[in-house]
Each structure stands twice: as structure tokens, then as C-alpha cells.
PDB file of N, CA and C in Angstrom:
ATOM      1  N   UNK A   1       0.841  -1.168   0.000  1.00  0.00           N
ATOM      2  CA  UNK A   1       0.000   0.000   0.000  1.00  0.00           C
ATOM      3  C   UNK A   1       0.892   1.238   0.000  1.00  0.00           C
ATOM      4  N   UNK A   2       0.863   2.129  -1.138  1.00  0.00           N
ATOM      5  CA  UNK A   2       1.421   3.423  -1.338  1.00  0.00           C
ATOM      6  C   UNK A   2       0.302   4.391  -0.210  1.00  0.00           C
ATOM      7  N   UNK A   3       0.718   5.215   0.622  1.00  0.00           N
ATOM      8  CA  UNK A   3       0.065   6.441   0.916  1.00  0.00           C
ATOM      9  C   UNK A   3       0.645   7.583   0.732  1.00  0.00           C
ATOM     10  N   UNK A   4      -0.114   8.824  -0.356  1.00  0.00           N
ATOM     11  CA  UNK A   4       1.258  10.078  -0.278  1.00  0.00           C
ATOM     12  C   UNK A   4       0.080  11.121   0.785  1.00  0.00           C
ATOM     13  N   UNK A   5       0.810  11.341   1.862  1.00  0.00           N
ATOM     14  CA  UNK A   5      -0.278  12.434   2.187  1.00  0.00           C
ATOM     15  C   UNK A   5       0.813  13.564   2.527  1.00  0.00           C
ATOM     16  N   UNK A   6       1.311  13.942   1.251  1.00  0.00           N
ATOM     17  CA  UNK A   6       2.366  15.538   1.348  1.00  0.00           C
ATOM     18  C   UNK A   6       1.727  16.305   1.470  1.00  0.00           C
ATOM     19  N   UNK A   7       0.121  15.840   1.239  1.00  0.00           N
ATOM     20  CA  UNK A   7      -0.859  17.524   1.207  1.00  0.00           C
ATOM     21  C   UNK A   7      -1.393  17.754   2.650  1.00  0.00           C
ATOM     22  N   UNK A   8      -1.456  16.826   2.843  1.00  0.00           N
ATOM     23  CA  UNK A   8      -1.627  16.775   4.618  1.00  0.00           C
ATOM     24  C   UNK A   8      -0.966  17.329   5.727  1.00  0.00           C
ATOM     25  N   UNK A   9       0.604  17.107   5.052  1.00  0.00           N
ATOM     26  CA  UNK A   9       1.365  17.864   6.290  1.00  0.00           C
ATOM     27  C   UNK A   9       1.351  19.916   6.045  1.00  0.00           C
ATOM     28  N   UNK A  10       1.112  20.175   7.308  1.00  0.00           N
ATOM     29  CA  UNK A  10       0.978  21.699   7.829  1.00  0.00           C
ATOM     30  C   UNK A  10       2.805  22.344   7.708  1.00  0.00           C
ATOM     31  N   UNK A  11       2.563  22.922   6.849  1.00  0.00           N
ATOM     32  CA  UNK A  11       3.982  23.769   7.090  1.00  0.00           C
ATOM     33  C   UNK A  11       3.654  25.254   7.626  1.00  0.00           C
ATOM     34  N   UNK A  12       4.458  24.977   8.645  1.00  0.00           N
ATOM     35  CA  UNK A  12       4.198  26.616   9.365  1.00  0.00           C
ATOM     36  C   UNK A  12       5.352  27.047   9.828  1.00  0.00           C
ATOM     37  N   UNK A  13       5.791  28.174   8.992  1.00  0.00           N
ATOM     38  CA  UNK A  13       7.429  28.785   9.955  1.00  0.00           C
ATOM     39  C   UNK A  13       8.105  27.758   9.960  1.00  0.00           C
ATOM     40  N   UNK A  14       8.341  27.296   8.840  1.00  0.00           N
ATOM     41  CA  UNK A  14       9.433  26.105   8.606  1.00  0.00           C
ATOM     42  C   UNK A  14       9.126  25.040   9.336  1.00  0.00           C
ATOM     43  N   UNK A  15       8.366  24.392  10.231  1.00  0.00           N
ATOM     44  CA  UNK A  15       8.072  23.831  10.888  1.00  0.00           C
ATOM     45  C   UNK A  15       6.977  22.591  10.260  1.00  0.00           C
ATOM     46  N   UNK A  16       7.161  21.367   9.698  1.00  0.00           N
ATOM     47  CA  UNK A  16       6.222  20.600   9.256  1.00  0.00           C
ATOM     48  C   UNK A  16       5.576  19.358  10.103  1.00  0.00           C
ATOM     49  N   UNK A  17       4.487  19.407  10.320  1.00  0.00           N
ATOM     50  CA  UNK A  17       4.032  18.371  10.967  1.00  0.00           C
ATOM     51  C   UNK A  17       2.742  18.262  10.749  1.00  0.00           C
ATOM     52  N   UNK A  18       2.259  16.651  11.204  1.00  0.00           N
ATOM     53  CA  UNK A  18       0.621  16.394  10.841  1.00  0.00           C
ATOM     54  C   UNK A  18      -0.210  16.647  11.937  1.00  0.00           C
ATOM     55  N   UNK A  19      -1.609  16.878  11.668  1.00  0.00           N
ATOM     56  CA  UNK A  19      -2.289  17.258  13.389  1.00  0.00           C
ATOM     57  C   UNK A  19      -2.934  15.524  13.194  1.00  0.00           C
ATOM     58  N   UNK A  20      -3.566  15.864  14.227  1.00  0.00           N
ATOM     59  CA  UNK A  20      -4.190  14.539  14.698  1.00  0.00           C
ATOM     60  C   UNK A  20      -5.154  14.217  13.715  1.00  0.00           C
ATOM     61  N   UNK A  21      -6.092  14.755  12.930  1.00  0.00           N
ATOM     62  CA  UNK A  21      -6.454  14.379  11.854  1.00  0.00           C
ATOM     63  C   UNK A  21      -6.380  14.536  11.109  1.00  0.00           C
ATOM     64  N   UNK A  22      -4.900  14.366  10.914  1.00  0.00           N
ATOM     65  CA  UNK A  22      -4.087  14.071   9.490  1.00  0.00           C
ATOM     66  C   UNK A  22      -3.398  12.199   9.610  1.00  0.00           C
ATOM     67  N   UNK A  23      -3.291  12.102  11.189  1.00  0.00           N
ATOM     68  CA  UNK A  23      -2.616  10.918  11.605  1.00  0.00           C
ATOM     69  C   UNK A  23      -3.905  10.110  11.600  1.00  0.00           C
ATOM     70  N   UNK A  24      -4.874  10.504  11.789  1.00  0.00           N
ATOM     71  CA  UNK A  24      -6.447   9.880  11.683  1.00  0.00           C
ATOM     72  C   UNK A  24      -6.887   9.174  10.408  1.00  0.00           C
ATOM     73  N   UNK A  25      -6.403   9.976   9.473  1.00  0.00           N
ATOM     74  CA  UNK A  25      -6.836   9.685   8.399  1.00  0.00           C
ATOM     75  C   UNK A  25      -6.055   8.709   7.899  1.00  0.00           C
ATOM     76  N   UNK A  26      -4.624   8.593   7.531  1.00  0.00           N
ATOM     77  CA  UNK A  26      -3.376   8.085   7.493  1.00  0.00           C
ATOM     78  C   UNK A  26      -3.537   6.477   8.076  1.00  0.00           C
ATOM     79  N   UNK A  27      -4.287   6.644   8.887  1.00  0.00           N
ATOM     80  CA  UNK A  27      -4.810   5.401   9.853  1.00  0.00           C
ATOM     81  C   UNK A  27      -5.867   4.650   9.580  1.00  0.00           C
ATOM     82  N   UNK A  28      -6.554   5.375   9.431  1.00  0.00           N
ATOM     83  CA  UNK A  28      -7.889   4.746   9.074  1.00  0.00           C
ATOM     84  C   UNK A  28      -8.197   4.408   7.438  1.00  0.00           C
ATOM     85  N   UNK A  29      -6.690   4.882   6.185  1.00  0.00           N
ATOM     86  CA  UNK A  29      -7.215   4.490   5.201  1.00  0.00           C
ATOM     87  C   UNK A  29      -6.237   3.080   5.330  1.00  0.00           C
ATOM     88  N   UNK A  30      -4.884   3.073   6.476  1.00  0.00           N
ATOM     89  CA  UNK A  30      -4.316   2.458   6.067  1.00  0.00           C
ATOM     90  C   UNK A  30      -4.923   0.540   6.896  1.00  0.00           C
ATOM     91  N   UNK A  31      -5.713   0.940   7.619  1.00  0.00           N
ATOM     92  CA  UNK A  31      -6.325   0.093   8.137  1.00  0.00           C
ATOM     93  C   UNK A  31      -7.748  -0.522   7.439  1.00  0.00           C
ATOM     94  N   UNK A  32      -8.312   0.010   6.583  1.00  0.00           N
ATOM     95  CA  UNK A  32      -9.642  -0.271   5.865  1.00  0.00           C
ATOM     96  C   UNK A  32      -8.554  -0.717   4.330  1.00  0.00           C
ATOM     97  N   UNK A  33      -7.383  -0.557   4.040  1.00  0.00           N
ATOM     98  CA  UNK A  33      -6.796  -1.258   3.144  1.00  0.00           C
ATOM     99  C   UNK A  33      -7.845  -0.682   2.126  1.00  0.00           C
ATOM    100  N   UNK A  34      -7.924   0.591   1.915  1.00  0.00           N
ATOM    101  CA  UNK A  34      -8.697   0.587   0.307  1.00  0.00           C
ATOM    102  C   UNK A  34      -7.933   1.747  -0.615  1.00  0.00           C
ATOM    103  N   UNK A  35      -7.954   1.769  -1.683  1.00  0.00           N
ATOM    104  CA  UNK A  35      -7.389   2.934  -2.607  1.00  0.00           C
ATOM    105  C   UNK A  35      -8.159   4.165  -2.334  1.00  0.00           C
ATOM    106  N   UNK A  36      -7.978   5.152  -2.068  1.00  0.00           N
ATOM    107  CA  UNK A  36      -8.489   6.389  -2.416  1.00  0.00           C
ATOM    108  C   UNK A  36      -7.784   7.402  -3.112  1.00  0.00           C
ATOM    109  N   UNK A  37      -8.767   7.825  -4.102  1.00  0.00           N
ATOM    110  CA  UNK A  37      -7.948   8.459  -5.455  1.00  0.00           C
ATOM    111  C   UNK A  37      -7.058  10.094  -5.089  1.00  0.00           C
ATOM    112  N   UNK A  38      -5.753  10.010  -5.200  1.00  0.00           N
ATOM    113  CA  UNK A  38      -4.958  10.897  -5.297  1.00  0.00           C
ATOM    114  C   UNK A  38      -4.579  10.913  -3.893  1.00  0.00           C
ATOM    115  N   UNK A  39      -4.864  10.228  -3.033  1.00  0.00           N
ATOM    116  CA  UNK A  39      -4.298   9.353  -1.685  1.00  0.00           C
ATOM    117  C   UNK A  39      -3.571   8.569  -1.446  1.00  0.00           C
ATOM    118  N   UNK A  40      -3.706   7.156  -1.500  1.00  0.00           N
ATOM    119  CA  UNK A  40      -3.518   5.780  -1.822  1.00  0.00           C
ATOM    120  C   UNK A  40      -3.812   5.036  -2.777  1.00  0.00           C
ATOM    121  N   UNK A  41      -2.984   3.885  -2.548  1.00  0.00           N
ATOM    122  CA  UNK A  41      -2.813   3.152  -3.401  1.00  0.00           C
ATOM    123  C   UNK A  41      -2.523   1.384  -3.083  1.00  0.00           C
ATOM    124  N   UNK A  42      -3.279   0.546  -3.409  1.00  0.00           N
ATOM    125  CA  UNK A  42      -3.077  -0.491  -2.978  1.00  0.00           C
ATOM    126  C   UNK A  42      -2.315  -1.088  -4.379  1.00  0.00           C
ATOM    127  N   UNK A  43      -1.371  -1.628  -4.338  1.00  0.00           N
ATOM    128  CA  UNK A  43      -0.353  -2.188  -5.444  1.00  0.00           C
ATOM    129  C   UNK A  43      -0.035  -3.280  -5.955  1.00  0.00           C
ATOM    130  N   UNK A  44      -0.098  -4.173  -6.754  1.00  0.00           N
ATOM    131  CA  UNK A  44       0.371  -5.442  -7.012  1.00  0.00           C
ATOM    132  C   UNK A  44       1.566  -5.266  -7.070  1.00  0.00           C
ATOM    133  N   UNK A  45       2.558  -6.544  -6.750  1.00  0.00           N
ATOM    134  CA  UNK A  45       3.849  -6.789  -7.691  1.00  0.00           C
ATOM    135  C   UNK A  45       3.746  -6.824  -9.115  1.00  0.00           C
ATOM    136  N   UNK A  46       2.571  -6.877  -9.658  1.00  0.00           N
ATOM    137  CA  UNK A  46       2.850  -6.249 -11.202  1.00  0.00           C
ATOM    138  C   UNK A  46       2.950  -5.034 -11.700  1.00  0.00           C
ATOM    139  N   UNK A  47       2.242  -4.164 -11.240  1.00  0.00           N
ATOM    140  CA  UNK A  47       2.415  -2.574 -10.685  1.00  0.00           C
ATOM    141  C   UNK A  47       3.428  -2.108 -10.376  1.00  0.00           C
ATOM    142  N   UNK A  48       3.930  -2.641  -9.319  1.00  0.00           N
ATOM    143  CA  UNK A  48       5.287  -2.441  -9.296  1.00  0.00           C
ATOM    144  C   UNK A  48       6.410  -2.955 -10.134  1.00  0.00           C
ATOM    145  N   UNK A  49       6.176  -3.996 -10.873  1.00  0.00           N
ATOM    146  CA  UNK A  49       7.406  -4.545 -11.874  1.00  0.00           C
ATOM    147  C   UNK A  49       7.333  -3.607 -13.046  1.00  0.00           C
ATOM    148  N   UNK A  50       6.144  -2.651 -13.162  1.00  0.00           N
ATOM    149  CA  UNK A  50       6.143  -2.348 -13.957  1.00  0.00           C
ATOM    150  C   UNK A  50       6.564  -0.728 -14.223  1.00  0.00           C
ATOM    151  N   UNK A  51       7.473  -0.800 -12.875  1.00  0.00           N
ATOM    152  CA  UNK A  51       8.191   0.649 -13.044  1.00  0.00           C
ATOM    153  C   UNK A  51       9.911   0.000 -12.173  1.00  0.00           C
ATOM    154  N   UNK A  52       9.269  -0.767 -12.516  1.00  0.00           N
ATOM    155  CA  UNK A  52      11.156  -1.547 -12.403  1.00  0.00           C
ATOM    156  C   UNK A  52      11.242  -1.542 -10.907  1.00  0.00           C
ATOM    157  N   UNK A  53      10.405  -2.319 -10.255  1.00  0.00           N
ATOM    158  CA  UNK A  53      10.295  -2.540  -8.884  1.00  0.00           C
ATOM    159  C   UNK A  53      10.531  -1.020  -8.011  1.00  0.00           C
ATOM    160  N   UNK A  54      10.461   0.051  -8.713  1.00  0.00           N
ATOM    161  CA  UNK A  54      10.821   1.213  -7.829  1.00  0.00           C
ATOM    162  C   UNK A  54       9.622   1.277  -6.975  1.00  0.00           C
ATOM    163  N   UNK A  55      10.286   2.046  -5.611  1.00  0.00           N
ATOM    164  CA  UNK A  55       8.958   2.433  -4.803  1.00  0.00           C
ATOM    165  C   UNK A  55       8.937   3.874  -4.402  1.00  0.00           C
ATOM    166  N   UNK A  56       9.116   4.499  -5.548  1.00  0.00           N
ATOM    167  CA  UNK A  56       8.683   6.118  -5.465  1.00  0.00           C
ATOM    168  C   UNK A  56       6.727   6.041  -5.342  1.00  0.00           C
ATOM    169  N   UNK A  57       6.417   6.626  -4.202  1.00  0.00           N
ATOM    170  CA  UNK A  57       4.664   6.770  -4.053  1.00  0.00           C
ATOM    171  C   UNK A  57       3.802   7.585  -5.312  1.00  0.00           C
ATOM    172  N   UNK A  58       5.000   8.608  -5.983  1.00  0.00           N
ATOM    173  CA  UNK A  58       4.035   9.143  -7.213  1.00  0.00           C
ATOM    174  C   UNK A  58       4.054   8.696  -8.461  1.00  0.00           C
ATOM    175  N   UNK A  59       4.695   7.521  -8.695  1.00  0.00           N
ATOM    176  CA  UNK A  59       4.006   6.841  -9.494  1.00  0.00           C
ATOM    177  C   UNK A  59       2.846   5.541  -9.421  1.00  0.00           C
ATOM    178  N   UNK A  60       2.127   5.702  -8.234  1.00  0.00           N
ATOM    179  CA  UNK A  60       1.157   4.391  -7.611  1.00  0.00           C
ATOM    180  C   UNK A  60      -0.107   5.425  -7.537  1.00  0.00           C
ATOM    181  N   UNK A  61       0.446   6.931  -6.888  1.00  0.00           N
ATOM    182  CA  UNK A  61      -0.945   7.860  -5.880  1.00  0.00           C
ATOM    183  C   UNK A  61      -0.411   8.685  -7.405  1.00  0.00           C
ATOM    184  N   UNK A  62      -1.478   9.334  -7.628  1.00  0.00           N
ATOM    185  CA  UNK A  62      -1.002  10.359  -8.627  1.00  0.00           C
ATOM    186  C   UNK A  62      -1.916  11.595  -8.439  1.00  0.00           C
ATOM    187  N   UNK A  63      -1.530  12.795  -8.688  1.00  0.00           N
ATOM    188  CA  UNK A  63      -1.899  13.945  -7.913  1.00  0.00           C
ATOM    189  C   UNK A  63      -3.099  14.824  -8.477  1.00  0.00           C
ATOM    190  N   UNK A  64      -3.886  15.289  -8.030  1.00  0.00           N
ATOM    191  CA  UNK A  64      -4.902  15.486  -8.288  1.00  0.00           C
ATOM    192  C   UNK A  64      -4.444  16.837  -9.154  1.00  0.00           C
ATOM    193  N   UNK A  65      -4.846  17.079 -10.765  1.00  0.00           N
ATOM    194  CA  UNK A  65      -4.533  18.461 -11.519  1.00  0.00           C
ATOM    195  C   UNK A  65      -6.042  18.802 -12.162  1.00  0.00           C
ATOM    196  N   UNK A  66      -6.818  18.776 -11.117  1.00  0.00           N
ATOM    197  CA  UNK A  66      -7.778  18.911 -11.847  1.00  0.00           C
ATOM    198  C   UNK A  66      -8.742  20.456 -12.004  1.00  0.00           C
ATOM    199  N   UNK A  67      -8.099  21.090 -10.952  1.00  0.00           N
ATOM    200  CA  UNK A  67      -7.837  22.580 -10.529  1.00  0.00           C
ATOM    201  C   UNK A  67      -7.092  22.881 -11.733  1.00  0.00           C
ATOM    202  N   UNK A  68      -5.776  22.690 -12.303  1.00  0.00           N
ATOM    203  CA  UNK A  68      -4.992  23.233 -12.658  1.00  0.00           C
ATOM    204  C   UNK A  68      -5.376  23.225 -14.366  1.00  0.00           C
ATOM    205  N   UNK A  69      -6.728  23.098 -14.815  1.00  0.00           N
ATOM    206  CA  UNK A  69      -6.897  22.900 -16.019  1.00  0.00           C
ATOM    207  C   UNK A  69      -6.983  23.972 -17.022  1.00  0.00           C
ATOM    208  N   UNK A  70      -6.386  24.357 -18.193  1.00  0.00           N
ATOM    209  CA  UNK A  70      -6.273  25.145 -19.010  1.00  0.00           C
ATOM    210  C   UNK A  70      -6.951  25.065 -20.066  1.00  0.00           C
ATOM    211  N   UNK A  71      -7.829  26.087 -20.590  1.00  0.00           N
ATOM    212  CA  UNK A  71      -8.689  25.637 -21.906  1.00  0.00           C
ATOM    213  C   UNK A  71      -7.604  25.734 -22.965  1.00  0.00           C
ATOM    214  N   UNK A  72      -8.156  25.071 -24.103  1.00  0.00           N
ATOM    215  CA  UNK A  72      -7.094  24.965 -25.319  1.00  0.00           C
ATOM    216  C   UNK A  72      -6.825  26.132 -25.787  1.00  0.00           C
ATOM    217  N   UNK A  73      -7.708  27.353 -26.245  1.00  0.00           N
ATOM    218  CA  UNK A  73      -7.281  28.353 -26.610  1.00  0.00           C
ATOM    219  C   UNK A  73      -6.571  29.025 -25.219  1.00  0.00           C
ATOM    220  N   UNK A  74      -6.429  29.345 -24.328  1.00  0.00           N
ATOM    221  CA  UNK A  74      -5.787  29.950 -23.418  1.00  0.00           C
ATOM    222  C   UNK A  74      -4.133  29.034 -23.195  1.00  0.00           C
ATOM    223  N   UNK A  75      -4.406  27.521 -23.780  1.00  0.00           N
ATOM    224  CA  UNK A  75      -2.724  27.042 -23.811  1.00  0.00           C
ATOM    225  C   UNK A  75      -2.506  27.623 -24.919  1.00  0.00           C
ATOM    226  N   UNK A  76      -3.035  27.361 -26.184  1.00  0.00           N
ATOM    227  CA  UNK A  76      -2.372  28.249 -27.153  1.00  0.00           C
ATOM    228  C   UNK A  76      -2.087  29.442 -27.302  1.00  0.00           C
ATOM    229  N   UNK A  77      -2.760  30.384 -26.715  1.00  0.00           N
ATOM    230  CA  UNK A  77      -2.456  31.946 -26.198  1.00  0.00           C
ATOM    231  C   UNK A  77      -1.018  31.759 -25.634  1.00  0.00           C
ATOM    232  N   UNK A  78      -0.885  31.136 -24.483  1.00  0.00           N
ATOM    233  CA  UNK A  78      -0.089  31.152 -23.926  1.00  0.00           C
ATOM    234  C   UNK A  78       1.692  30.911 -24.424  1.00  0.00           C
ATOM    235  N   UNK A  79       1.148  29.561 -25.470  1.00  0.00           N
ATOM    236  CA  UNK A  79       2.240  28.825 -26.529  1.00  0.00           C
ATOM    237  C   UNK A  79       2.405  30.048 -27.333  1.00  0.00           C
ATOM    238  N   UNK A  80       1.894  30.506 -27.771  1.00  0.00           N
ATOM    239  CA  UNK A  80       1.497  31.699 -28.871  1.00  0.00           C
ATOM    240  C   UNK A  80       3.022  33.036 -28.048  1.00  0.00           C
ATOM    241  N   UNK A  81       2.567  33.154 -26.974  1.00  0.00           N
ATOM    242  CA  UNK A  81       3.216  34.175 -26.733  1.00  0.00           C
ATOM    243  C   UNK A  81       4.950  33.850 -26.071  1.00  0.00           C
ATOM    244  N   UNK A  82       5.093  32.741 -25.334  1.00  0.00           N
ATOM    245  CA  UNK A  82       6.337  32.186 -25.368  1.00  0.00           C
ATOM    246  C   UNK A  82       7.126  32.162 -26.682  1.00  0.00           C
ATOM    247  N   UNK A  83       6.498  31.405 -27.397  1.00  0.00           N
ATOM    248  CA  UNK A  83       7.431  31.457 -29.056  1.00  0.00           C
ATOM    249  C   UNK A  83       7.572  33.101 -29.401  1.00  0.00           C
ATOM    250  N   UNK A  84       7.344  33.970 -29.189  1.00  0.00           N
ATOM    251  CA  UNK A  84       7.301  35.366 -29.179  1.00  0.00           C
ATOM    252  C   UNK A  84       8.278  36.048 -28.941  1.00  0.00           C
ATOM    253  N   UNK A  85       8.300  35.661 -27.543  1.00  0.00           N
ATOM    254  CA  UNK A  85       9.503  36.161 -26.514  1.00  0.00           C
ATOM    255  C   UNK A  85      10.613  35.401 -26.421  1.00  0.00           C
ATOM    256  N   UNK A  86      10.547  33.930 -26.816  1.00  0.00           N
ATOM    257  CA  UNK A  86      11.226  33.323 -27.274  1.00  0.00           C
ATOM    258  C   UNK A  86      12.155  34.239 -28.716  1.00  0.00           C
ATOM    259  N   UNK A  87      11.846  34.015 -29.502  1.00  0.00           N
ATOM    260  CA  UNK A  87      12.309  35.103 -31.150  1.00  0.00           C
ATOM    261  C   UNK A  87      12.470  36.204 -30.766  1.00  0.00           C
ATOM    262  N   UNK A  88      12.285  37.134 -29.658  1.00  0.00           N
ATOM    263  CA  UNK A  88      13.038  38.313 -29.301  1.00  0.00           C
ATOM    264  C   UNK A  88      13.980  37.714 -28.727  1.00  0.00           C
ATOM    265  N   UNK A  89      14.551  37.199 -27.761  1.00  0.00           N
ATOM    266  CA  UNK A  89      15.166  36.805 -27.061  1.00  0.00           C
ATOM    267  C   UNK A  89      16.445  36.032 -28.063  1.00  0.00           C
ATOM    268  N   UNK A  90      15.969  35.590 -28.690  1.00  0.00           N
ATOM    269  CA  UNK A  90      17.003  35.096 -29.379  1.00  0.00           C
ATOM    270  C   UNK A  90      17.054  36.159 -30.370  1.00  0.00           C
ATOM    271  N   UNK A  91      17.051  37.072 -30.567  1.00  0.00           N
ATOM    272  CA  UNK A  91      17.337  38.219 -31.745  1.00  0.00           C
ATOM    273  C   UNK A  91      18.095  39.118 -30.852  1.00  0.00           C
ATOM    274  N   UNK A  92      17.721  39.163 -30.130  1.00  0.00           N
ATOM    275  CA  UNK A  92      18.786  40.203 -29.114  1.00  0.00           C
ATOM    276  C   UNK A  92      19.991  38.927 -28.996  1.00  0.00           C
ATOM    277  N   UNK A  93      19.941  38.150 -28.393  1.00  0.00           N
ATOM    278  CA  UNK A  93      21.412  37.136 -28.427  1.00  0.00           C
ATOM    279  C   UNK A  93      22.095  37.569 -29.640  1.00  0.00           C
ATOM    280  N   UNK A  94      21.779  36.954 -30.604  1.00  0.00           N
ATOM    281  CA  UNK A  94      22.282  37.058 -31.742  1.00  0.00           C
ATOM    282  C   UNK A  94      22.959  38.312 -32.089  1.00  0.00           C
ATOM    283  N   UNK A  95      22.343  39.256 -32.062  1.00  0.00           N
ATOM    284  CA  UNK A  95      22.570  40.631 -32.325  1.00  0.00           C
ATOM    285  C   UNK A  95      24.104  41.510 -31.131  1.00  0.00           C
ATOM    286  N   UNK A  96      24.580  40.407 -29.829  1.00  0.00           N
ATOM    287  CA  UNK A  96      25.034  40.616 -29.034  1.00  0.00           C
ATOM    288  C   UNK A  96      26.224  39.890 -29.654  1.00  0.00           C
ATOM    289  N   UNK A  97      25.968  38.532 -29.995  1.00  0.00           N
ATOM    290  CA  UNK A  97      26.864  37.770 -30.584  1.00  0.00           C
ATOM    291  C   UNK A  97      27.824  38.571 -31.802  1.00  0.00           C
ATOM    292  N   UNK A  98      26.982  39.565 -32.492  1.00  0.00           N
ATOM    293  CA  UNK A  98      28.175  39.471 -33.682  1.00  0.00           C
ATOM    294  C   UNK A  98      28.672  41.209 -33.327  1.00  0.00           C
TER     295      UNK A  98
END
């Protein structure tokens, strides 16, 4: 059983630690033995052979990006304007170069 609960721990003033129901939870999924998505992970040895027996947790729990979603025209806006500043950027190099 993979558990990642990095989102769980409290960072405060450099200081990281879990409160009690963070250790609650941690407990109680790891005791009911079930997957919960972007939590845990219950694993086969095929699962695992299939990242070359590694036991890194983010490839078993995988992280929730579902907040982080971009419409297509706003990635392409975005692509749009990197390649931009990109071609200035390299025109000024260039222009430094010779």
C-alpha cells in the first residue's frame, strides 16, 4: 500500500508536521486497506514490476490536476506568446553575438 499524504502535512514557519487528523486519516485508510484516489494506493507486484520494482509513491498515488486545467485556446495563447519572446530573445542574443 502506497500512501502520499504531502498535502496533509501543515507547514508553518518552517516547521512541518501532521495534526491529529491528518494521523487519523493516514490510519484509518491504512487500516480499511482501500485505494483512495490521489491518496492511496493499494499495489500489485505487477504494478510495481512495472516501473522496475521502484517504490517512489508518485508513481502508484497520482496527484490530483484537476484545478490546474487550461482551456485549449488559453494554452495556445499562452504557446502563442512564449514562441514570441522566445524570437526576441534570441534576436537580441544574436545581435550581441556578432
Amino acid at each position: 500500500m502506497f500512501i502520499n499524504a504531502k498535502k496533509e502535512v501543515v507547514d508553518n514557519k518552517g516547521q512541518a508536521y501532521l495534526t491529529k487528523d491528518h494521523i487519523n486519516k493516514i490510519y484509518q485508510d491504512f487500516k480499511e486497506f482501500v485505494d483512495i484516489p490521489h491518496f492511496s494506493k493499494l499495489a500489485t507486484i505487477e504494478d510495481i514490476m512495472k516501473f522496475k520494482g521502484s517504490m517512489n509513491v508518485n508513481f502508484y498515488v497520482k496527484q490530483d490536476n484537476s484545478d490546474h486545467r487550461v482551456s485549449f485556446s488559453e494554452s495556445f495563447e499562452n504557446w502563442e506568446k512564449a514562441g514570441t519572446e522566445l524570437k526576441t530573445s534570441m534576436k537580441k542574443l544574436l545581435k550581441e553575438l556578432n
